[in-house]
C-alpha atoms as a PDB file:
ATOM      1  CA  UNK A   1       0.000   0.000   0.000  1.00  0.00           C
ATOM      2  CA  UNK A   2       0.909   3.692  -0.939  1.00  0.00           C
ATOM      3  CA  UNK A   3       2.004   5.838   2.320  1.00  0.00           C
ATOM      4  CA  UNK A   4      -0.207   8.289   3.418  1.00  0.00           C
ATOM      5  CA  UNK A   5       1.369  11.383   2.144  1.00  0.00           C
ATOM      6  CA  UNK A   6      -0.771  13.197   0.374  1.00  0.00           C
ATOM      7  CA  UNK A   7      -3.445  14.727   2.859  1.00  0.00           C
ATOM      8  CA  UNK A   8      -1.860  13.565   5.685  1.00  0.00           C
ATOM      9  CA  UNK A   9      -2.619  12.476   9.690  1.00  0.00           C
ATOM     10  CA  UNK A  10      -0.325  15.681  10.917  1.00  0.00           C
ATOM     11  CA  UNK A  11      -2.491  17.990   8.387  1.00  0.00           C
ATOM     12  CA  UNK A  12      -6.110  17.066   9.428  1.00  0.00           C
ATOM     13  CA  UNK A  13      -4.268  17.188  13.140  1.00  0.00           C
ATOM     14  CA  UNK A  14      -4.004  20.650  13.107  1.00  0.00           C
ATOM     15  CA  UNK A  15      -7.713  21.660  12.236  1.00  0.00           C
ATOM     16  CA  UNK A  16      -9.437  18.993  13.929  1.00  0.00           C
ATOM     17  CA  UNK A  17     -10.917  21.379  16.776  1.00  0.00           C
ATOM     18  CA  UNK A  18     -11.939  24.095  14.224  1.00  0.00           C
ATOM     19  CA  UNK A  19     -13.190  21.379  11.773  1.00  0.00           C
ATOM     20  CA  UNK A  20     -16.142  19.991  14.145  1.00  0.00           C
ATOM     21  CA  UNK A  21     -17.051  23.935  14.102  1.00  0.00           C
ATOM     22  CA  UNK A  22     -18.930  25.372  10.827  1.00  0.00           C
ATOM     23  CA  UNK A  23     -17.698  23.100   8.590  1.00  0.00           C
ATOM     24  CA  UNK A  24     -18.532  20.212  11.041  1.00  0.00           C
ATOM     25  CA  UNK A  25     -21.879  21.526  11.139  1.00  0.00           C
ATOM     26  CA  UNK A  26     -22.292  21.719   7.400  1.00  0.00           C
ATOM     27  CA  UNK A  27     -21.283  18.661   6.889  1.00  0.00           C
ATOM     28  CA  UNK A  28     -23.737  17.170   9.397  1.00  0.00           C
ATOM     29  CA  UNK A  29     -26.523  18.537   7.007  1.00  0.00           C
ATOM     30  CA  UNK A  30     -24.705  16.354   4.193  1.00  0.00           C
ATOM     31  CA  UNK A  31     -24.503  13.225   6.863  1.00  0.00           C
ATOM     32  CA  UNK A  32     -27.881  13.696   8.003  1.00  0.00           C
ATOM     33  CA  UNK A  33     -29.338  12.891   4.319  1.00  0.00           C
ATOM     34  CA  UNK A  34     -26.852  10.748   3.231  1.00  0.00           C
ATOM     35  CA  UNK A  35     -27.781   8.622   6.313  1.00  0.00           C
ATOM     36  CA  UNK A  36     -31.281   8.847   5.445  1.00  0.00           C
ATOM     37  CA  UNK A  37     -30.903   7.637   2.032  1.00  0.00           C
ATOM     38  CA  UNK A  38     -28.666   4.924   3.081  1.00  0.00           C
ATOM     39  CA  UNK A  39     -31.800   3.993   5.389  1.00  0.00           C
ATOM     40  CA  UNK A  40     -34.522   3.702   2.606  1.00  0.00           C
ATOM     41  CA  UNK A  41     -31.882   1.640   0.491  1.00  0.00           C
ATOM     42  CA  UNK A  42     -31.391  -0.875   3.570  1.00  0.00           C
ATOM     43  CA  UNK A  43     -32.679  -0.397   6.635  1.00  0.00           C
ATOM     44  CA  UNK A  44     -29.949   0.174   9.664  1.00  0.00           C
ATOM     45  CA  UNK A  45     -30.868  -1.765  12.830  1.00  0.00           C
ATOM     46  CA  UNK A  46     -30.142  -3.740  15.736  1.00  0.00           C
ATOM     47  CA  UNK A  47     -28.116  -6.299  13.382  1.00  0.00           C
ATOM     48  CA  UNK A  48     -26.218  -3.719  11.592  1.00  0.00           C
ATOM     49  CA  UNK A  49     -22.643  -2.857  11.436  1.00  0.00           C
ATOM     50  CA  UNK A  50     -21.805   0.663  10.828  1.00  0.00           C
ATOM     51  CA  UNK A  51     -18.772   2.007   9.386  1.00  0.00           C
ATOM     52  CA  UNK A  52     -17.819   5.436   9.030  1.00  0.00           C
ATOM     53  CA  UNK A  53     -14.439   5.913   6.807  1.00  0.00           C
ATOM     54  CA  UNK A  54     -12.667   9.131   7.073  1.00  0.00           C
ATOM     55  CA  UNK A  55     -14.919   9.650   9.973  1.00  0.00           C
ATOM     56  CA  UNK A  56     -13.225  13.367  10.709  1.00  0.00           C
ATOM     57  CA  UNK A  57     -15.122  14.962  13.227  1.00  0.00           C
ATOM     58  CA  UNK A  58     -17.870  12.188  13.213  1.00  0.00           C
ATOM     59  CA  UNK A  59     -20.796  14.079  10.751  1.00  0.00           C
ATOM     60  CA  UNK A  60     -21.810  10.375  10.143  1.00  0.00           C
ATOM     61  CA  UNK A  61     -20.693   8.442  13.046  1.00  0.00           C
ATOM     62  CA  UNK A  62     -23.286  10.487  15.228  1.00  0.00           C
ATOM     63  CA  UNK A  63     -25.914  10.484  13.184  1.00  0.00           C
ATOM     64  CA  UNK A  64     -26.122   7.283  13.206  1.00  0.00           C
ATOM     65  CA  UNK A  65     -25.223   6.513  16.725  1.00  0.00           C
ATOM     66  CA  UNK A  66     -28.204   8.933  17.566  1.00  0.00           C
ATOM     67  CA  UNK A  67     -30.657   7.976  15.239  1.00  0.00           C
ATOM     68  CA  UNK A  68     -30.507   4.247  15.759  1.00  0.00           C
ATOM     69  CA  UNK A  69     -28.449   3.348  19.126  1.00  0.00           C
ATOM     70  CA  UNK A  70     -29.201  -0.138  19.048  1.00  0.00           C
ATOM     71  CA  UNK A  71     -26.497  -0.357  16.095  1.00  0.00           C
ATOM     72  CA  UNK A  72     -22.778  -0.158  16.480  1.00  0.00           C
ATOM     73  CA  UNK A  73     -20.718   2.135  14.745  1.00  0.00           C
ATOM     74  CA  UNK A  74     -16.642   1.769  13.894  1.00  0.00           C
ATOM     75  CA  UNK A  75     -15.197   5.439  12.867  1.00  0.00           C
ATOM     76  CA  UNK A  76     -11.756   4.915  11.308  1.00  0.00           C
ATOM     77  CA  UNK A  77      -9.586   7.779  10.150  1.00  0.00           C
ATOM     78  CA  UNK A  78      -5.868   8.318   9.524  1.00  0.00           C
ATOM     79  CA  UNK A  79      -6.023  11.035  11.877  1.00  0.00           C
ATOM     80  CA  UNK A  80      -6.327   9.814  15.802  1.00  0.00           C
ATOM     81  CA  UNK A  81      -6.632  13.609  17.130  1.00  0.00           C
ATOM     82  CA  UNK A  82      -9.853  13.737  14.359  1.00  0.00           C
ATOM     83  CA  UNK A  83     -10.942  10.598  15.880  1.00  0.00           C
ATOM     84  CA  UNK A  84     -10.434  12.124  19.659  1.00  0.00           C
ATOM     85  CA  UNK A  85     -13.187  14.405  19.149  1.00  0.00           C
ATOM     86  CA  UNK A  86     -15.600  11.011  18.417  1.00  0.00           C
ATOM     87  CA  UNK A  87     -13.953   9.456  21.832  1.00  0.00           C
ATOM     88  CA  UNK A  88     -14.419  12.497  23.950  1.00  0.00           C
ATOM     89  CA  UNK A  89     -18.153  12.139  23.369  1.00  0.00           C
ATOM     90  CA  UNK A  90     -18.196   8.643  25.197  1.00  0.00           C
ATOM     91  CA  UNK A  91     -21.108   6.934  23.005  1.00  0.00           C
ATOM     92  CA  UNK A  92     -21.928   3.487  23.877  1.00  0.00           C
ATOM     93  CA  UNK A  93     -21.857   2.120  20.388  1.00  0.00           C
ATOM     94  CA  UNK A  94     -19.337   3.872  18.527  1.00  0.00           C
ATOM     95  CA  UNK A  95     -15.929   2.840  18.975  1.00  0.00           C
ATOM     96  CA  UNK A  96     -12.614   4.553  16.682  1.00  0.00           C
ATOM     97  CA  UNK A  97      -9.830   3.095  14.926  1.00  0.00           C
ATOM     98  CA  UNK A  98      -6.804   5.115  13.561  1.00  0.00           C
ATOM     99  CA  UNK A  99      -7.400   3.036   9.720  1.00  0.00           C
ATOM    100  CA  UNK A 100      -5.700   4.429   6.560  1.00  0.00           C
ATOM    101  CA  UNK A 101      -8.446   4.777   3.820  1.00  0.00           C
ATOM    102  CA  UNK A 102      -6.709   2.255   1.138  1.00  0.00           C
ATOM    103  CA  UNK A 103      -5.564  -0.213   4.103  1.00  0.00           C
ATOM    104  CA  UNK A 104      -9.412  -1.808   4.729  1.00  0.00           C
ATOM    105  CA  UNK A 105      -9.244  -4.736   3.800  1.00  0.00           C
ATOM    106  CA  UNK A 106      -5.858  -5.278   5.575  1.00  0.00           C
ATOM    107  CA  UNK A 107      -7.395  -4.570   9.442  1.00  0.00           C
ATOM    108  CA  UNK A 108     -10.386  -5.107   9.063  1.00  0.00           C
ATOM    109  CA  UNK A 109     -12.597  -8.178   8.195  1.00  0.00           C
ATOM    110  CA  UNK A 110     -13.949  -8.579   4.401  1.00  0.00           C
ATOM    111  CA  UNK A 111     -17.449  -8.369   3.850  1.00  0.00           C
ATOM    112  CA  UNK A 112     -18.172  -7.926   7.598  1.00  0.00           C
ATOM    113  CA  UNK A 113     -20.366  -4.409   7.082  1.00  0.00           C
ATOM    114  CA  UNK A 114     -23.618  -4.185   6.090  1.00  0.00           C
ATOM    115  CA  UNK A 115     -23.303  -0.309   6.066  1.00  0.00           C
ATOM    116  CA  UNK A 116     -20.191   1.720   4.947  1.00  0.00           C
ATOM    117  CA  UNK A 117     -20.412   5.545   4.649  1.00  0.00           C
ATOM    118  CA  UNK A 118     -17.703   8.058   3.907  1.00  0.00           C
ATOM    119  CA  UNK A 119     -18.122  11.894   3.330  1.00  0.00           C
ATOM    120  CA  UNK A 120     -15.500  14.205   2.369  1.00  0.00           C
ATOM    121  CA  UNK A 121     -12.741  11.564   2.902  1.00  0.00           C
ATOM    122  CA  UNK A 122     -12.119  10.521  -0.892  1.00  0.00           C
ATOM    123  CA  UNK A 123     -10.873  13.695  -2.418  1.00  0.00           C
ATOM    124  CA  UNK A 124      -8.365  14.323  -0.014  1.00  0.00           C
ATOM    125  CA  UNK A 125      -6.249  10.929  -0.988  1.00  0.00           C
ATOM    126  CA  UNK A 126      -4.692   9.884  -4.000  1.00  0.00           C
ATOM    127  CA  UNK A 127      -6.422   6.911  -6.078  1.00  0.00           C
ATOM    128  CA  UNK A 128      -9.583   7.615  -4.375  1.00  0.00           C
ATOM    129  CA  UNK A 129     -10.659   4.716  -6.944  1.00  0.00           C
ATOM    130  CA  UNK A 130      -8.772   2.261  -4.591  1.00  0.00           C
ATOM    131  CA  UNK A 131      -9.978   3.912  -1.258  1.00  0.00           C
ATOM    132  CA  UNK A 132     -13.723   3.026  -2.785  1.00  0.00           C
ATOM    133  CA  UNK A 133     -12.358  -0.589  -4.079  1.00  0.00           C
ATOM    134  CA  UNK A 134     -11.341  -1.075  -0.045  1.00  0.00           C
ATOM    135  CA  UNK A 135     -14.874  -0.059   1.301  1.00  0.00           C
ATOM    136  CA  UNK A 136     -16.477  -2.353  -1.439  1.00  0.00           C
ATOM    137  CA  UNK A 137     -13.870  -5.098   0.051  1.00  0.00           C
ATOM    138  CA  UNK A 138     -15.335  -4.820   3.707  1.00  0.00           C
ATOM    139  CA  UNK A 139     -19.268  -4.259   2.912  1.00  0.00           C
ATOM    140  CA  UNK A 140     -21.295  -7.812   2.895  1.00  0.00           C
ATOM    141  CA  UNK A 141     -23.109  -8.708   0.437  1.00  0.00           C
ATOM    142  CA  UNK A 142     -26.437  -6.633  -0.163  1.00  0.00           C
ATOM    143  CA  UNK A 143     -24.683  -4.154   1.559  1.00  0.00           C
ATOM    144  CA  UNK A 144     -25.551  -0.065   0.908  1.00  0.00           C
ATOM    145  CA  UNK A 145     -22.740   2.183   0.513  1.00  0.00           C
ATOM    146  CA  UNK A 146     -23.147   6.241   0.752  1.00  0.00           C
ATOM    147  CA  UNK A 147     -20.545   8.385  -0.269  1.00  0.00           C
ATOM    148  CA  UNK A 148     -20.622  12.492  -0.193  1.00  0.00           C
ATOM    149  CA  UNK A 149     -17.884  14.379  -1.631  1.00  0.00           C
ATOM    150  CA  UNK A 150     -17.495  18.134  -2.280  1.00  0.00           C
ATOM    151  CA  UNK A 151     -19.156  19.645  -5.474  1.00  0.00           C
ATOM    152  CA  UNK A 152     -17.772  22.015  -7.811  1.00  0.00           C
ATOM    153  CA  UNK A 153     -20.062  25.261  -6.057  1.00  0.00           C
ATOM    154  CA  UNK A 154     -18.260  26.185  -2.871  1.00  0.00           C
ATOM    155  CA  UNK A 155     -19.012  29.234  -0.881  1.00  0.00           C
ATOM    156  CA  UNK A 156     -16.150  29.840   1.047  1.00  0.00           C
ATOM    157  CA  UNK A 157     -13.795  29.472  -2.291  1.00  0.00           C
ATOM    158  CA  UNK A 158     -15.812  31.771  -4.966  1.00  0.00           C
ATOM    159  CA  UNK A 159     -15.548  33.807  -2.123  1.00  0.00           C
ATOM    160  CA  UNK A 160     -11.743  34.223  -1.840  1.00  0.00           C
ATOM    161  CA  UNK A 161     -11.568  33.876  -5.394  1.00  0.00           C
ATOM    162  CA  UNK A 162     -14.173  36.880  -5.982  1.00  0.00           C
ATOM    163  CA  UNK A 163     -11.925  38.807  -3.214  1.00  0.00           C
ATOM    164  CA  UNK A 164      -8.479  38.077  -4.755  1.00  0.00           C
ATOM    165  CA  UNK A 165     -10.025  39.149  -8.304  1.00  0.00           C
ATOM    166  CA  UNK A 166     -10.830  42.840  -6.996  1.00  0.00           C
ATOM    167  CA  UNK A 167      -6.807  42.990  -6.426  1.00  0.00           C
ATOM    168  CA  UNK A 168      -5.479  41.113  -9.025  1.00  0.00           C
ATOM    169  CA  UNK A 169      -8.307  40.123 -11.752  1.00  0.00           C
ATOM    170  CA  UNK A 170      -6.304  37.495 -13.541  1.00  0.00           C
ATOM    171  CA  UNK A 171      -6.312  35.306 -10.704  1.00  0.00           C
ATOM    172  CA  UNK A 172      -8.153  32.002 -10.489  1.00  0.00           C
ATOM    173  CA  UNK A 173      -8.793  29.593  -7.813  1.00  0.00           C
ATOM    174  CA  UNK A 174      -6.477  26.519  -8.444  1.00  0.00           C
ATOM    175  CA  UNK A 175      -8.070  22.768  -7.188  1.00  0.00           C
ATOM    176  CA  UNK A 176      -8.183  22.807  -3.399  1.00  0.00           C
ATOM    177  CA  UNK A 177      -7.683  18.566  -3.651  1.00  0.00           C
ATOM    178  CA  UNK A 178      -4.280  16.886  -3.801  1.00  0.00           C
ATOM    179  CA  UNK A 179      -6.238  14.792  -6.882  1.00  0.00           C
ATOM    180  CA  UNK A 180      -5.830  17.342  -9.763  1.00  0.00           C
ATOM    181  CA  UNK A 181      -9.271  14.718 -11.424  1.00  0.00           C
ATOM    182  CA  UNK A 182     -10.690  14.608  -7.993  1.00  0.00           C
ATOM    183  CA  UNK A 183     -14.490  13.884  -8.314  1.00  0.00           C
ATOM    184  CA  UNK A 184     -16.646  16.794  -7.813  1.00  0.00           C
ATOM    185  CA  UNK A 185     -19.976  15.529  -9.748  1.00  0.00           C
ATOM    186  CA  UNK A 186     -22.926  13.250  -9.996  1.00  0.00           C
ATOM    187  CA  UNK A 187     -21.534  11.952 -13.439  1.00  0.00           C
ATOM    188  CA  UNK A 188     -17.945  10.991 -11.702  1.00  0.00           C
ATOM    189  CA  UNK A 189     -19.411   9.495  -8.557  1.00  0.00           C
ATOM    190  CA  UNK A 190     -22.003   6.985 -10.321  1.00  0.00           C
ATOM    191  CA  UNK A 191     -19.063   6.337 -12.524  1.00  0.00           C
ATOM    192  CA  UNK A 192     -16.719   5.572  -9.706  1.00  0.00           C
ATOM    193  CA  UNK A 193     -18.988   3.875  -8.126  1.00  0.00           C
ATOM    194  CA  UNK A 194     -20.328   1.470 -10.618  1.00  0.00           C
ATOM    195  CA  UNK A 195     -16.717   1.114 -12.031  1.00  0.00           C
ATOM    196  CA  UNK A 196     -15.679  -0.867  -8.287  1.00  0.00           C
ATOM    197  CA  UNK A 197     -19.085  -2.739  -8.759  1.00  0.00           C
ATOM    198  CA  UNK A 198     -21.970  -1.136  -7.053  1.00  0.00           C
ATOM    199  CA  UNK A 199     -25.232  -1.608  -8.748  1.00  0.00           C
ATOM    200  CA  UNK A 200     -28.495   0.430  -8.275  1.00  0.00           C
ATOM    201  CA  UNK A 201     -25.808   3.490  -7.779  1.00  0.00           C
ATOM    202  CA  UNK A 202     -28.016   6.803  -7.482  1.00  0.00           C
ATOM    203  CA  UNK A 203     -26.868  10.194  -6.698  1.00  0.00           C
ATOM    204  CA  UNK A 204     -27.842  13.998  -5.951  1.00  0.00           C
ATOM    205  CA  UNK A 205     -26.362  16.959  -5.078  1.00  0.00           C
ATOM    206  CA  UNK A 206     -28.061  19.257  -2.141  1.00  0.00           C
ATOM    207  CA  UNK A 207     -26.976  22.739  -0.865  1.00  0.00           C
ATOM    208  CA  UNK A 208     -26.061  23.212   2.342  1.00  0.00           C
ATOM    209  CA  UNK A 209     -25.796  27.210   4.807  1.00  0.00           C
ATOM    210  CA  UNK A 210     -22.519  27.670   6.696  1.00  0.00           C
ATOM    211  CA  UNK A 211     -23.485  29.032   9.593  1.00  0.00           C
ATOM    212  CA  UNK A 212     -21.592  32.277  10.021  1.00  0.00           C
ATOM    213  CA  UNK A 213     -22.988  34.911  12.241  1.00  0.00           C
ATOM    214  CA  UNK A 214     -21.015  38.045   9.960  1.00  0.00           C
ATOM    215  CA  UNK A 215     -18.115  38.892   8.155  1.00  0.00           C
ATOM    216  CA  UNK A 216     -16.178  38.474  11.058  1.00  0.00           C
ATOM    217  CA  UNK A 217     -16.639  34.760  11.805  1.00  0.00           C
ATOM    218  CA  UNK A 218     -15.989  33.837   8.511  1.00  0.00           C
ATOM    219  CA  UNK A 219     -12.552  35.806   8.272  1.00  0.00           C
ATOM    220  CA  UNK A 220     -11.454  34.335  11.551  1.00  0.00           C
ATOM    221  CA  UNK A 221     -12.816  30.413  10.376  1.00  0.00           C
ATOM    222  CA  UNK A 222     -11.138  31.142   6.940  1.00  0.00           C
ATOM    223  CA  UNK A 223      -7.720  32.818   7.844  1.00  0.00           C
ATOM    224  CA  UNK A 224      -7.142  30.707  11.090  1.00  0.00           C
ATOM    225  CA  UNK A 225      -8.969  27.180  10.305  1.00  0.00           C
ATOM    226  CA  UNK A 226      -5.684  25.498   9.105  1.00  0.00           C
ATOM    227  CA  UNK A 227      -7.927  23.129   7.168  1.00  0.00           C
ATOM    228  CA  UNK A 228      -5.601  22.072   4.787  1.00  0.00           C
ATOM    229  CA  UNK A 229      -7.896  22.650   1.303  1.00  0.00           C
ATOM    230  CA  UNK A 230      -7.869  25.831   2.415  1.00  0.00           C
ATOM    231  CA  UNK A 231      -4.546  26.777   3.307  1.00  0.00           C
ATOM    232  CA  UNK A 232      -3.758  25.276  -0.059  1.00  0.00           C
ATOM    233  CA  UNK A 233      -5.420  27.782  -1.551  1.00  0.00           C
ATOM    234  CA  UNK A 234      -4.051  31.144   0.117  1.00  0.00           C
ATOM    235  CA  UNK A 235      -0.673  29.501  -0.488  1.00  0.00           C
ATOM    236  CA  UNK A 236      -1.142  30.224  -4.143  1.00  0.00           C
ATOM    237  CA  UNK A 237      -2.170  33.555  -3.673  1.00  0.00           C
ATOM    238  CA  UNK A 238       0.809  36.159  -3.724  1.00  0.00           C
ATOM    239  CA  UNK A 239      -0.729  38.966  -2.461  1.00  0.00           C
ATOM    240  CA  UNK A 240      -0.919  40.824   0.996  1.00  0.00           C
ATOM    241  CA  UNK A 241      -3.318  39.003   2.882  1.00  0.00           C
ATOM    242  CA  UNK A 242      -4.154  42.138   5.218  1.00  0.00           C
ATOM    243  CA  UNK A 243      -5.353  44.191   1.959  1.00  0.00           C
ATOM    244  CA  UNK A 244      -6.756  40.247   0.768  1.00  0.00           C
ATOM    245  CA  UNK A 245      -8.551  40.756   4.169  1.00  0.00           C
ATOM    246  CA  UNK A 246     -10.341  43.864   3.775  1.00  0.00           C
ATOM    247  CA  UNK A 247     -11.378  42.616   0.496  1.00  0.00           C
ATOM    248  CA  UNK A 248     -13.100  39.058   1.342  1.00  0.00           C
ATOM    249  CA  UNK A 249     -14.968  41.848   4.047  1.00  0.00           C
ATOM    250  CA  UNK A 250     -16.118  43.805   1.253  1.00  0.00           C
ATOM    251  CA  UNK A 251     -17.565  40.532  -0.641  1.00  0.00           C
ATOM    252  CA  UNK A 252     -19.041  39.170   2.459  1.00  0.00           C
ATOM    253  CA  UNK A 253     -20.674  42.393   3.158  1.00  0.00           C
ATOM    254  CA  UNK A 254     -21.844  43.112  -0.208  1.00  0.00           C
ATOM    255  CA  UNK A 255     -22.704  40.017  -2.214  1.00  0.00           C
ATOM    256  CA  UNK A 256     -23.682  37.800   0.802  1.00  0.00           C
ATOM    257  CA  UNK A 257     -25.856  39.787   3.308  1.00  0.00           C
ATOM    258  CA  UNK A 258     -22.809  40.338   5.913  1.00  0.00           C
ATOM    259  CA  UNK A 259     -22.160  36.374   5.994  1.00  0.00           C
ATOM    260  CA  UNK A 260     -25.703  34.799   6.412  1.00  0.00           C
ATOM    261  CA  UNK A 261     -26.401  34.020   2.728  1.00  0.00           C
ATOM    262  CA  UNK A 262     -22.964  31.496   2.577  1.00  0.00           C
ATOM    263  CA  UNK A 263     -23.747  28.110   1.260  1.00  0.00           C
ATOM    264  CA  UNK A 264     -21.754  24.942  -0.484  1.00  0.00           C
ATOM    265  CA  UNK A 265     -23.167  22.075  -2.498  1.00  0.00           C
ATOM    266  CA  UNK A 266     -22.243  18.395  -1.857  1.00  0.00           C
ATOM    267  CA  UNK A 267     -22.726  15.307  -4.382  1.00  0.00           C
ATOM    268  CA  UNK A 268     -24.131  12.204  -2.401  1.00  0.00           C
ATOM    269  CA  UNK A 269     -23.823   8.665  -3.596  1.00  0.00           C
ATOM    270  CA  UNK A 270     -25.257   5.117  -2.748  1.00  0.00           C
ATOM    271  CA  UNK A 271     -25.259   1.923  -4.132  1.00  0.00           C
ATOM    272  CA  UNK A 272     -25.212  -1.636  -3.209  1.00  0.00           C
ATOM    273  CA  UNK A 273     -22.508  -4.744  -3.370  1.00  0.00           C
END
């Protein structure tokens, strides 16, 4: 198996408290229907087994723990201080695993999970194709699989990028993933999906509010987040980030109602072995 270099453990380590703030939120939106489609597709219950793969800051692993506590839920992630903030809540039927995303198979039993979700996970790695091959590997047979990645519409970014353009208007955002063909549509999911052998793969994409209270929460969340999409990002912008500042204030302010009216869209993805 590859090393884990590309997004690595160390990265996620240093935004794992400011991830399970807005972005943690907005991606519970994105967990919470993903977990409900998973549900119509195969019901979760007393005999299911749960797993969460690049759990992060447990979107997934909680709504499920919540919604149906009679089921047990493995998060796995290559990050243990992501996985700490799962632990910390002390849920009786989740327990956490420090798992590579490509390594599956290897620690874990084949075809042993009726369930397997990930969200946000596979276009952080290289050969995301493999990570999904590994989750197929693990799910039983009959098993549902739901998937939710980033789509192309992002809030946060068209709003740096609209910010950077009133300074310097030949910039353009480059691709916040390590994955330069990193999936970011209905089209490439189902493909992706069908291409490691789901059938009755289905998809949509939903938009989800970041919940920022003004300007000012978002600069702070944007600027001191250390998520490491974004700091990929301002790294490829040359410019001085305190007149950058002033500018993503003047964008907030004017095209988004101080903050309130921020949103990004997510792709989510089932199917079954």
């Amino acid at each position: 198996m590859e090393a884990p270099s590309d997004t690595s453990a160390a990265q996620w380590a240093s935004t794992a408290s400011s991830y399970s703030g807005n972005v943690g939120r907005t991606s519970a939106l994105a967990a919470s229907r993903l977990v409900e489609l998973v549900n119509m597709k195969c019901e979760i219950g007393s005999g299911s087994r749960v797993l969460d793969n690049g759990a992060g800051a447990g979107a997934v692993t909680f709504t499920v723990a919540s919604s149906f506590p009679e089921t047990h839920v493995l998060a796995t992630d290559v990050s243990s201080s992501m996985l700490a903030t799962i632990t910390a809540c002390g849920l009786p039927n989740v327990t956490t695993q420090v798992i590579d995303a490509r390594d599956l198979s290897h620690r874990l039993e084949r075809k042993s999970y009726s369930h397997v979700f990930s969200t946000f996970m596979l276009q952080t790695v290289q050969n995301p194709l493999a990570a999904l091959g590994e989750m197929y590997e693990v799910l039983s047979p009959r098993g549902v699989v739901g998937i939710g990645i980033w789509a192309r519409r992002n809030g946060p970014f068209e709003i740096w990028e609209q910010a950077c353009q009133t300074i310097d208007p030949t910039y353009k955002l480059p691709n916040p993933f390590d994955d330069p063909n990193a999936w970011r549509t209905q089209q490439a999911l189902e493909f992706a999906l069908a291409k490691v052998g789901f059938k009755e793969v289905a998809s949509e994409e939903i938009c989800m509010p970041f919940e920022f209270e003004n300007a000012g929460t978002f600069i702070e969340f944007w600027f001191q987040s250390n998520n490491p999409a974004i700091v990929q990002i301002m790294e490829s912008w040359e410019g001085d980030l305190e007149e950058t500042r002033k500018a993503v204030e003047r964008v907030i302010r004017d095209f988004y109602h101080g903050g309130r009216d921020i949103c990004t869209w997510a792709v989510l993805g089932i199917g079954r072995k």
